[in-house]
C-alpha atoms as a PDB file:
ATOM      1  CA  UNK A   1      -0.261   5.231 -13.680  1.00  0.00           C
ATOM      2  CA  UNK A   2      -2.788   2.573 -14.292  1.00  0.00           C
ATOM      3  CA  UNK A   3      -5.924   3.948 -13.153  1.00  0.00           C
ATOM      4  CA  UNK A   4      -9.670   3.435 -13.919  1.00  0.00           C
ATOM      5  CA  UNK A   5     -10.071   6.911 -14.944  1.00  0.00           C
ATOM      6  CA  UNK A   6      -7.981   6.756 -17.748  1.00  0.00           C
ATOM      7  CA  UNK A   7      -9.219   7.121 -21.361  1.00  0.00           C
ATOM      8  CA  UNK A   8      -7.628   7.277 -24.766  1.00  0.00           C
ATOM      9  CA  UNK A   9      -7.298  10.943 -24.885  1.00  0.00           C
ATOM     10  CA  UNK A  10      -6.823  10.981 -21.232  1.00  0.00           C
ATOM     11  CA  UNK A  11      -4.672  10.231 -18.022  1.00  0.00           C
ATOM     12  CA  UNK A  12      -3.518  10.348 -14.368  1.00  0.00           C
ATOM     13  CA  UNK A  13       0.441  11.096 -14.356  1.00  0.00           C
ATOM     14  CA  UNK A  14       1.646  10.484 -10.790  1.00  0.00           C
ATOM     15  CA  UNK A  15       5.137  11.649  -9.310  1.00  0.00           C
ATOM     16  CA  UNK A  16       6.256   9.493  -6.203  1.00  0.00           C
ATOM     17  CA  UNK A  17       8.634  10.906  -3.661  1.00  0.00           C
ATOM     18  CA  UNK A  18      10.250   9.103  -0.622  1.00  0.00           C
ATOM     19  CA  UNK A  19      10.250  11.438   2.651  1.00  0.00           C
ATOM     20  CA  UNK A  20      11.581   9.683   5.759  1.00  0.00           C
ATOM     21  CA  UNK A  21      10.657  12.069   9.093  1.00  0.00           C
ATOM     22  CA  UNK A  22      10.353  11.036  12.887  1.00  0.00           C
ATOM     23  CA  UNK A  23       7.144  10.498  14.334  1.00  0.00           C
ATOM     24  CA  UNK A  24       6.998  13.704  16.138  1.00  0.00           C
ATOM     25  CA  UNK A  25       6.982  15.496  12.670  1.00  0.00           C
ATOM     26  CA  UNK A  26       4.153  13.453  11.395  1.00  0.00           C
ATOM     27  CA  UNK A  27       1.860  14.273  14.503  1.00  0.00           C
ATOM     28  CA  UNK A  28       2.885  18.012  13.397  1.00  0.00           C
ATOM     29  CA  UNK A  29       1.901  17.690   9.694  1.00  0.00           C
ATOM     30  CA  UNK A  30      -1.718  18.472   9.129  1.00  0.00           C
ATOM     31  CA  UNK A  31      -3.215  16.102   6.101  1.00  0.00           C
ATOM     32  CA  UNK A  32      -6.031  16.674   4.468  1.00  0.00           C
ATOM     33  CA  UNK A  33      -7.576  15.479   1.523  1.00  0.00           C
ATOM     34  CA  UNK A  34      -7.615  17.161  -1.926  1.00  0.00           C
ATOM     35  CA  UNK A  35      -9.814  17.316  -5.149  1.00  0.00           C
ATOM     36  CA  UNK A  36      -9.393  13.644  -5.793  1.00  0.00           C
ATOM     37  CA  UNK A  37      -9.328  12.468  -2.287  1.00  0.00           C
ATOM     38  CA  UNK A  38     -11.836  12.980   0.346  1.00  0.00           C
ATOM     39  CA  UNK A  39      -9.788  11.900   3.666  1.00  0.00           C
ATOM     40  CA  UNK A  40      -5.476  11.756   3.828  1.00  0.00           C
ATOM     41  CA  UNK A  41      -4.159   9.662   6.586  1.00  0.00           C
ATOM     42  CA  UNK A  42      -1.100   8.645   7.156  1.00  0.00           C
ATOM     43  CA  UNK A  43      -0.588   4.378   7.185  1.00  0.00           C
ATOM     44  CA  UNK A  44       1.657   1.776   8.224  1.00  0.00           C
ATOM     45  CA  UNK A  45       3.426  -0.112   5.453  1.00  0.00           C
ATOM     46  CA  UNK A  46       2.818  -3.326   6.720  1.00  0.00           C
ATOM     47  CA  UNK A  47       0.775  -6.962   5.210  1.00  0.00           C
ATOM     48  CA  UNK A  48      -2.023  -5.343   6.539  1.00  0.00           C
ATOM     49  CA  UNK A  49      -1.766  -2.162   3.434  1.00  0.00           C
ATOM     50  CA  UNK A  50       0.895  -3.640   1.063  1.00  0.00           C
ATOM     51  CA  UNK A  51      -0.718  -6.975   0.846  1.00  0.00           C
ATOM     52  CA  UNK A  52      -1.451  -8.520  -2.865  1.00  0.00           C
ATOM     53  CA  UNK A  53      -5.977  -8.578  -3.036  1.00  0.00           C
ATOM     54  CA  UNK A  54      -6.267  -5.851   0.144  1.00  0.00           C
ATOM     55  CA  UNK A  55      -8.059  -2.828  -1.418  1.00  0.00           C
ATOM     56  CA  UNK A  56      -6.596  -0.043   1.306  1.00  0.00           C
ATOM     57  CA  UNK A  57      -5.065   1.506  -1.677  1.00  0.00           C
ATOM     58  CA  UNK A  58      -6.001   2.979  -4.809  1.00  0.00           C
ATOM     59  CA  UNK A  59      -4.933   2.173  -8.458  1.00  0.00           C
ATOM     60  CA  UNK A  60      -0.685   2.181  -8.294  1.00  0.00           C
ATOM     61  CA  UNK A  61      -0.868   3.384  -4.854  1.00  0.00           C
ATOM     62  CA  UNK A  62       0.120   0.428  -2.939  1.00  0.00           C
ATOM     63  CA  UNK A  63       3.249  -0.324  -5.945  1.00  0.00           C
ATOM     64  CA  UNK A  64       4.612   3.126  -5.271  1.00  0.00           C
ATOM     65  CA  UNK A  65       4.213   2.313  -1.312  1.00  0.00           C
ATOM     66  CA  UNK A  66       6.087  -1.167  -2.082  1.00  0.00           C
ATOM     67  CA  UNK A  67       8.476   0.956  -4.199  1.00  0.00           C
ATOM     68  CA  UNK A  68       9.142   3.075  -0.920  1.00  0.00           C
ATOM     69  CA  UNK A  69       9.379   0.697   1.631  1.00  0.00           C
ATOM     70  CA  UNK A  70      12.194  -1.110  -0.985  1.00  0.00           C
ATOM     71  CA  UNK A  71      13.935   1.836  -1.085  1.00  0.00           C
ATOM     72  CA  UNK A  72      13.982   2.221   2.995  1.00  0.00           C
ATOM     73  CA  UNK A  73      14.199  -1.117   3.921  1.00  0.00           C
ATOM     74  CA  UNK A  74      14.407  -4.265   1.761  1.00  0.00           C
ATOM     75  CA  UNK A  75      14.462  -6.276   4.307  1.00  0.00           C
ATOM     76  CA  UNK A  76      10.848  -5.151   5.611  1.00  0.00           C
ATOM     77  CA  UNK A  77       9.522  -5.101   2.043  1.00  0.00           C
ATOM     78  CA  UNK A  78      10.675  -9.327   2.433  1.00  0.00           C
ATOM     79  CA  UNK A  79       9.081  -9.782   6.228  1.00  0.00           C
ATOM     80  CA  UNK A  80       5.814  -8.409   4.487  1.00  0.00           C
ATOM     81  CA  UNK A  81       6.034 -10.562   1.543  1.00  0.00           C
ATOM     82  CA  UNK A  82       6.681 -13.853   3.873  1.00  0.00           C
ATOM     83  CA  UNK A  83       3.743 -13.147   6.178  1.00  0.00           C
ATOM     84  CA  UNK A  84       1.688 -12.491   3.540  1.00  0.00           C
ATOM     85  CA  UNK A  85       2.740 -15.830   1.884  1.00  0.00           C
ATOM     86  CA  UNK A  86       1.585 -17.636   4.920  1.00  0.00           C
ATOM     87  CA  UNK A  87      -1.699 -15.936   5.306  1.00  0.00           C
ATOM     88  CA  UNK A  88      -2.676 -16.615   1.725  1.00  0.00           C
ATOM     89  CA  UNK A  89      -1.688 -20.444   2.527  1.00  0.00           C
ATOM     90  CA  UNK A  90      -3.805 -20.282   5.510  1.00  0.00           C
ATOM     91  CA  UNK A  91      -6.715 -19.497   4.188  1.00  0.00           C
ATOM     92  CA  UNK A  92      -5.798 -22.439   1.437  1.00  0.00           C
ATOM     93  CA  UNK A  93      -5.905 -25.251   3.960  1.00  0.00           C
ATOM     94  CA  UNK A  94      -8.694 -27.148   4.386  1.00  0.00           C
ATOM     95  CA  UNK A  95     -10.539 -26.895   7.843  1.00  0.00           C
ATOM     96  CA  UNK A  96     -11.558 -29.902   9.816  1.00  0.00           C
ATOM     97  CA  UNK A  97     -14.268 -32.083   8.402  1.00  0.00           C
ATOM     98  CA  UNK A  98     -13.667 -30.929   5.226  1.00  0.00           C
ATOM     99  CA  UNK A  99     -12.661 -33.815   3.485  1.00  0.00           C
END
């Protein structure tokens, strides 16, 4: 895993696993946060998390998310990249008067 806290004689090793469970389980599951987390939550993969430049995730988090969502639904994976195609030319269009 790429992370910041790696050294030479040190590193993070992640395992990734795909659950897919109803909504009603997830309001059952109590998360909480661990030794190298202070909050869990769960998220919506959407533009808004799996978005090249948004820092909701940490280090290979949001790879193994886009990994996931792949895996569950391509076809969401490709609505995500589109939209976030047209944000990012958006915010590359000039604005009125700017010429």
């Amino acid at each position: 895993v790429d992370d910041p806290r790696n050294t030479d004689n040190a590193w993070m090793e992640t395992t990734a696993r795909v659950f897919l469970i109803d909504d009603d389980l997830a309001a059952q599951l109590v998360l909480q946060g661990g030794s190298d987390a202070s909050a869990a939550r769960w998220l919506d993969l959407d533009a808004s998390v799996l978005a090249e430049g948004v820092e909701t995730l940490y280090a290979d988090h949001r790879k193994f998310a886009r990994m996931a969502l792949h895996i569950v639904d391509p076809d969401a994976l490709r609505e995500v990249d589109a939209n976030a195609h047209v944000q990012s030319m958006m915010r590359k269009r000039p604005t009125a008067g700017a010429m």
